[in-house]
N, C-alpha and C. Protein backbone atom coordinates (compact mmCIF):
# COMPACT_ATOMS: atom_id res chain seq x y z
N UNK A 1 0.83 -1.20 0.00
CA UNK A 1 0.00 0.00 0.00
C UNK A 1 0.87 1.26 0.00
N UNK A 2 1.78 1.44 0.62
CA UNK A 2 2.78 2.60 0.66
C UNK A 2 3.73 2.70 -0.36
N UNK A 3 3.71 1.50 -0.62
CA UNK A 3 5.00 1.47 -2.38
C UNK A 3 3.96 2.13 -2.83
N UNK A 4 2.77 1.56 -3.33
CA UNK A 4 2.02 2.26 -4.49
C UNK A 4 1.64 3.82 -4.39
N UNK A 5 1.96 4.65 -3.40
CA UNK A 5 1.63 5.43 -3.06
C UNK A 5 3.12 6.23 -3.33
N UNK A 6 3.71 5.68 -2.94
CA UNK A 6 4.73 6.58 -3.22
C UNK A 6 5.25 7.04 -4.81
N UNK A 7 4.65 5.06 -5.66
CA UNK A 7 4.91 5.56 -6.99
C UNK A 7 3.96 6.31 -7.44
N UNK A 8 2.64 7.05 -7.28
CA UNK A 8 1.51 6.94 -7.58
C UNK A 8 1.79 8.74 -7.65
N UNK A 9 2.28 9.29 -6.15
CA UNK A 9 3.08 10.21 -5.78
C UNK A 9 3.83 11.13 -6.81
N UNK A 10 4.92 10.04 -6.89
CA UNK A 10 6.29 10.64 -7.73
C UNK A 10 5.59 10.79 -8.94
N UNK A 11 4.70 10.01 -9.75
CA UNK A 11 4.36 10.63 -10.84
C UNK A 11 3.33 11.49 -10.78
N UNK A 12 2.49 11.74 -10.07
CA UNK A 12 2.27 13.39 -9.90
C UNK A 12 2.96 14.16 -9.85
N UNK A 13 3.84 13.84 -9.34
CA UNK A 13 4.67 14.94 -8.89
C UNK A 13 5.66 15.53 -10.51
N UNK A 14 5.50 14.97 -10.76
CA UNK A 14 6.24 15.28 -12.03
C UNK A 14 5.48 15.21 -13.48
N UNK A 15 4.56 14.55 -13.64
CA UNK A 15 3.56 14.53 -14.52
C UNK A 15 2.66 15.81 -14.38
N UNK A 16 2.31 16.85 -13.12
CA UNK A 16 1.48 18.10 -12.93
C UNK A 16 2.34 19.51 -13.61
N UNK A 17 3.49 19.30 -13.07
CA UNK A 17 4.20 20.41 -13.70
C UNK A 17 3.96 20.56 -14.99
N UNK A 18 4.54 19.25 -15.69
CA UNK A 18 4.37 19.37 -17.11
C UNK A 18 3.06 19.50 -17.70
N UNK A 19 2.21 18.96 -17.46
CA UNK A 19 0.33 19.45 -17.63
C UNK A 19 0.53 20.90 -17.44
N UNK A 20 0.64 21.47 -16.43
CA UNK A 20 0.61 23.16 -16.50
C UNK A 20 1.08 23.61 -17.41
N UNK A 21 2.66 23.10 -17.61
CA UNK A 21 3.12 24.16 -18.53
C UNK A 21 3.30 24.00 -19.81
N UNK A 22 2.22 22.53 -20.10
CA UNK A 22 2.05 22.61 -21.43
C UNK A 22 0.12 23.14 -22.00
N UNK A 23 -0.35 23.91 -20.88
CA UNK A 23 -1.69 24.24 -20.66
C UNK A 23 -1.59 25.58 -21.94
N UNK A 24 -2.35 25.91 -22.93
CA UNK A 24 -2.44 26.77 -24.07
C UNK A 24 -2.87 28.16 -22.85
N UNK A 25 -1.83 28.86 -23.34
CA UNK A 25 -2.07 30.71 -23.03
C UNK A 25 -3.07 31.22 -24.18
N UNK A 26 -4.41 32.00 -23.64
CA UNK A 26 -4.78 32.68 -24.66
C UNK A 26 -3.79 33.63 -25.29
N UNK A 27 -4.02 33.88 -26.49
CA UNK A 27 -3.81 34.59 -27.29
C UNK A 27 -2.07 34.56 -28.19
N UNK A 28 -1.94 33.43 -27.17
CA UNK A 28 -0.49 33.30 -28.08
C UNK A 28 -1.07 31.45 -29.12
N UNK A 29 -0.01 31.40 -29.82
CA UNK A 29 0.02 30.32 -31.13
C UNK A 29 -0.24 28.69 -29.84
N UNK A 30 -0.98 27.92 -30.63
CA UNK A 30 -1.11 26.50 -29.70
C UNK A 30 -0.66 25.27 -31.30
N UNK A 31 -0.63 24.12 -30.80
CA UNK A 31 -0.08 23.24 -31.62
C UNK A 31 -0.84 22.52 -31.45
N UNK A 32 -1.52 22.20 -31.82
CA UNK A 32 -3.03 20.81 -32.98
C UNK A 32 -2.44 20.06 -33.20
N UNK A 33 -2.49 18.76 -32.29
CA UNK A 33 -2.33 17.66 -32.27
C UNK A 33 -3.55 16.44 -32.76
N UNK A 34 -3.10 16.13 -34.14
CA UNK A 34 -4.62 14.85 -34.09
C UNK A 34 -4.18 13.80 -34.15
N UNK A 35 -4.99 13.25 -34.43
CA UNK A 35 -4.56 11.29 -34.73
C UNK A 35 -3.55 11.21 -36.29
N UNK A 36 -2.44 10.57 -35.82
CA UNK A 36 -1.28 10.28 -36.93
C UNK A 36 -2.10 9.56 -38.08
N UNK A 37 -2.93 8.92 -37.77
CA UNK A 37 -3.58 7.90 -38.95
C UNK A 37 -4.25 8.95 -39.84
N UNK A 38 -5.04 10.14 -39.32
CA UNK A 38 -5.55 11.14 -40.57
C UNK A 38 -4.86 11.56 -41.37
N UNK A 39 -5.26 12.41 -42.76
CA UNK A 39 -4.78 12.95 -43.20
C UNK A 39 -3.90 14.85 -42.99
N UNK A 40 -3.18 15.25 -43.61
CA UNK A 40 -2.81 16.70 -43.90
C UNK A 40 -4.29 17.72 -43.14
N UNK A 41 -4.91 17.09 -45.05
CA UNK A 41 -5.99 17.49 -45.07
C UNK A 41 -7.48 18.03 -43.95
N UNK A 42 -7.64 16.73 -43.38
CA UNK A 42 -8.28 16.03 -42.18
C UNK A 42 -7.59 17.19 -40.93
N UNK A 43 -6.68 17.53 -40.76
CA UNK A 43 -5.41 18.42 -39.61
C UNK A 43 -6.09 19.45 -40.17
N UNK A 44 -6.10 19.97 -41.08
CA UNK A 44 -6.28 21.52 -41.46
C UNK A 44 -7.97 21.53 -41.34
N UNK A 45 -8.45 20.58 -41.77
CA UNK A 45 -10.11 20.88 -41.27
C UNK A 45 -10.23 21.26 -40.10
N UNK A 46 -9.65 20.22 -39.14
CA UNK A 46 -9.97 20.51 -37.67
C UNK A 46 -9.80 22.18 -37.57
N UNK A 47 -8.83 22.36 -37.69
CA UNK A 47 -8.16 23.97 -37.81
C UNK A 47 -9.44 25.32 -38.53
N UNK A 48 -9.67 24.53 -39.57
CA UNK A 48 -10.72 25.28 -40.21
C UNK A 48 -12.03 25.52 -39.52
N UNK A 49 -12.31 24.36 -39.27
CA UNK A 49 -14.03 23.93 -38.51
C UNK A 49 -13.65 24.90 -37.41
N UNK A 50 -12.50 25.05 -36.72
CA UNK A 50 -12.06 25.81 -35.32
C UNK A 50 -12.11 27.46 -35.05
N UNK A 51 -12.11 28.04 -37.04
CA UNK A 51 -11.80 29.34 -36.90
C UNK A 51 -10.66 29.80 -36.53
N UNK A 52 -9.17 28.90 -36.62
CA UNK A 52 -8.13 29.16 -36.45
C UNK A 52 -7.05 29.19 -37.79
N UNK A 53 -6.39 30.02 -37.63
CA UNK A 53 -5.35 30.26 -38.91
C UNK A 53 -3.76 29.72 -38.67
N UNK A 54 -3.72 28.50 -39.90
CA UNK A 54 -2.22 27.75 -39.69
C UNK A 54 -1.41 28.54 -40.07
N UNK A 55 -0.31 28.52 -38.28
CA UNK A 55 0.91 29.40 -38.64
C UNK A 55 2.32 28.62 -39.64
N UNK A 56 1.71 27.32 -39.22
CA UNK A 56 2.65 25.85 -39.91
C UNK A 56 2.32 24.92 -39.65
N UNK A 57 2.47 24.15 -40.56
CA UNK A 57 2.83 22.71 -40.68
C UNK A 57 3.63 21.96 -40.04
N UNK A 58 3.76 21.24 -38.88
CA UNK A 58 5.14 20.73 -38.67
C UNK A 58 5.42 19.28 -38.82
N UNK A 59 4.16 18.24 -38.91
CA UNK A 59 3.32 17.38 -39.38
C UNK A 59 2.39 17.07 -40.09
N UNK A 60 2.17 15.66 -40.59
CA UNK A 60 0.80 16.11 -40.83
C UNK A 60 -0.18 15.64 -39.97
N UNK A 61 0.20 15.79 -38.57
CA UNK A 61 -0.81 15.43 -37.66
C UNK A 61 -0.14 16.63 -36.79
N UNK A 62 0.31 17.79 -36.88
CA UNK A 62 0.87 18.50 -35.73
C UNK A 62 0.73 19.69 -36.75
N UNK A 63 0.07 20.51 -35.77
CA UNK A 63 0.09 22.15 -36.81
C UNK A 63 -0.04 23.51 -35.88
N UNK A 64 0.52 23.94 -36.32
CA UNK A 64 1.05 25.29 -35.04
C UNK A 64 0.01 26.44 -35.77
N UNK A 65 -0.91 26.93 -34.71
CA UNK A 65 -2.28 27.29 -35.04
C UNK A 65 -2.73 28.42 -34.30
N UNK A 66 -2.73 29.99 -34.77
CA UNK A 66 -3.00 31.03 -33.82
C UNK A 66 -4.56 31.58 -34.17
N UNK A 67 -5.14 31.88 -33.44
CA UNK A 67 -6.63 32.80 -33.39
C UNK A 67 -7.01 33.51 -32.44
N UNK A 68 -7.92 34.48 -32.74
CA UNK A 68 -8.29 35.57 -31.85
C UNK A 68 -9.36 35.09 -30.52
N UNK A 69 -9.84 33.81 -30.98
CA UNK A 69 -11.19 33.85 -30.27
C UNK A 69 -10.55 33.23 -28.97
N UNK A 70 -11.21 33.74 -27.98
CA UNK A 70 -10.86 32.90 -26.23
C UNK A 70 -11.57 31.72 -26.55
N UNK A 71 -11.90 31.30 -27.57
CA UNK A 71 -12.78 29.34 -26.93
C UNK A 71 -12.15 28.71 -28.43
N UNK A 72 -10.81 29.29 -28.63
CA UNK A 72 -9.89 28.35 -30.24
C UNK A 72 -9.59 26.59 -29.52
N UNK A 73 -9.19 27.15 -28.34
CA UNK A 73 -8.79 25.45 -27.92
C UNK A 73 -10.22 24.54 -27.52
N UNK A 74 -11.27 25.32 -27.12
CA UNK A 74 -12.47 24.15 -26.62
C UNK A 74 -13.06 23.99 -28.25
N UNK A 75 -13.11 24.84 -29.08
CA UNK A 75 -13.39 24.68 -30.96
C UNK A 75 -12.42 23.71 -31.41
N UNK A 76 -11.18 24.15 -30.95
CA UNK A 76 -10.16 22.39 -31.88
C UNK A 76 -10.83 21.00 -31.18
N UNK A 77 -10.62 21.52 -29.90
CA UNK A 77 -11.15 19.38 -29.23
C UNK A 77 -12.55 19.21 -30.21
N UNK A 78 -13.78 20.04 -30.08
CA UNK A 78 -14.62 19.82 -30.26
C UNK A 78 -14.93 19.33 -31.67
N UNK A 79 -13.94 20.06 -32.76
CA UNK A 79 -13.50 19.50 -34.12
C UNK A 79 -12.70 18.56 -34.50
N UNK A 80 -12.06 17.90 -33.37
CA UNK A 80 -11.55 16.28 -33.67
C UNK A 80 -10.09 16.69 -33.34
N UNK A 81 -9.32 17.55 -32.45
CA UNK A 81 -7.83 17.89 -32.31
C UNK A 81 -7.82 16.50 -30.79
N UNK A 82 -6.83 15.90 -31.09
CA UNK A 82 -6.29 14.80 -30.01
C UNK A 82 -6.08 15.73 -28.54
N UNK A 83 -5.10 16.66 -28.62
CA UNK A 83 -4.50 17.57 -27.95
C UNK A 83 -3.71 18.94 -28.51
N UNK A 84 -4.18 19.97 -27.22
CA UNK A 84 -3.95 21.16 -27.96
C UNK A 84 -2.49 21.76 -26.78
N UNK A 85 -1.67 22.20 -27.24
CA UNK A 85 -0.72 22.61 -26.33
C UNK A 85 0.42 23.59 -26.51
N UNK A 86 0.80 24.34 -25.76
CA UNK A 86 0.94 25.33 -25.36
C UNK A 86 2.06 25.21 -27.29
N UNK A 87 2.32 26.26 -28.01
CA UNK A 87 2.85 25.75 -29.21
C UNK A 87 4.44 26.34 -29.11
N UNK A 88 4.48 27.08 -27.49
CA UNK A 88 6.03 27.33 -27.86
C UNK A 88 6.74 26.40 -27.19
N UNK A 89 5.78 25.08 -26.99
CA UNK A 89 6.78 24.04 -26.56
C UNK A 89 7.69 23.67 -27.75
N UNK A 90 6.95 23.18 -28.71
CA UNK A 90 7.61 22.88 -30.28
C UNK A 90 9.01 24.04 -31.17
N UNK A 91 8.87 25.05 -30.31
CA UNK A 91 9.93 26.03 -30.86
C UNK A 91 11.30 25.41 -30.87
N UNK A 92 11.83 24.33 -29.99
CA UNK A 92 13.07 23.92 -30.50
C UNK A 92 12.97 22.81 -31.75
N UNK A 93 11.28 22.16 -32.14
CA UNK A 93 11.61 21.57 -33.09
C UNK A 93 11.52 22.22 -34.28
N UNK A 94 10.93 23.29 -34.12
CA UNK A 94 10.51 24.42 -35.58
C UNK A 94 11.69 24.51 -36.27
N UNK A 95 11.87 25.02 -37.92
CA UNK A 95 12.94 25.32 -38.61
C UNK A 95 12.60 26.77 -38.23
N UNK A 96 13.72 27.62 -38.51
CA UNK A 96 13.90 29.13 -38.22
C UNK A 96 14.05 29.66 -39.51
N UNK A 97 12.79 30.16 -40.14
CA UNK A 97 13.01 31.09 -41.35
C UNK A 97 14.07 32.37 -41.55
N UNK A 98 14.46 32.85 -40.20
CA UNK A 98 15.35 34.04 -40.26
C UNK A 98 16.89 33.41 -40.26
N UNK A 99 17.09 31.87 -40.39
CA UNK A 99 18.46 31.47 -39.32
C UNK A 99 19.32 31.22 -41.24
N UNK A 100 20.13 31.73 -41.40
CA UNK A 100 20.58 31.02 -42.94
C UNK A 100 21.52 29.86 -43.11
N UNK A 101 21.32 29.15 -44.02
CA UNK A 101 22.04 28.29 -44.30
C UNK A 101 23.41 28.50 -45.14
N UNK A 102 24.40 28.11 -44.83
CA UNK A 102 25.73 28.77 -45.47
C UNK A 102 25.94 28.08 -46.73
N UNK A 103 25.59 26.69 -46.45
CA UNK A 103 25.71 25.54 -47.26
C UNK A 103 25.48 26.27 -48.58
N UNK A 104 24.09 26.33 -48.32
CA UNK A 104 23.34 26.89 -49.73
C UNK A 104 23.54 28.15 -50.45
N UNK A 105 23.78 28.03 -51.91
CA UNK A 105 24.48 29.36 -52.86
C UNK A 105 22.97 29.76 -53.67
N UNK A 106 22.92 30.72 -53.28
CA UNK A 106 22.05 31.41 -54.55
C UNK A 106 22.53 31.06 -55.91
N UNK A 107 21.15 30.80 -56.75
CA UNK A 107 21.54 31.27 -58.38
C UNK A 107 21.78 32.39 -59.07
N UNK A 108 22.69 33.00 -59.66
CA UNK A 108 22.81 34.47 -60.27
C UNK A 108 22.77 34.35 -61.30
């Protein structure tokens, strides 16, 4: 009874933090999570049906998704999103449009 409690414990204890701070802030960008088995397509409906505008693609089951309205995240669940979450968690997986690549030569 006290083992299980203690494991039962420790993963609260560490499983709550991360729930918080992956909890969507109004008004900043959230990340639309659906089922991997749908399509692109199917991802961007949810998004659509939601009244939310794709900031990107980062999947095609993961789409980084900003809107004005205070009820964008109870509109994605309600349109078929798996999970909606906070979207500047994903900022270290994002590519950086401003960051350049050296590799690469322009054509002249």
């Amino acid at each position: 009874m006290a083992r299980s409690f203690v494991v039962l414990f420790g993963a609260a204890a560490l499983l709550l933090p991360l729930a918080v701070g992956a909890y969507p802030v109004p008004g900043e960008p959230v990340a639309v999570i659906g089922s991997p088995f749908r399509s692109e397509a199917d991802q961007f409906g949810i998004v659509a049906a939601a009244g939310g505008d794709v900031v990107q693609s980062v999947a095609s089951f993961v789409t980084i998704v900003r809107g004005d309205d205070p009820h964008l995240v109870a509109k994605l669940y309600a349109a078929g999103a798996v999970a909606v979450i906070r979207g500047s968690l994903l900022a270290g997986c994002l590519p950086s449009a401003s960051t350049p690549n050296p590799t690469l030569k322009e054509n002249v």
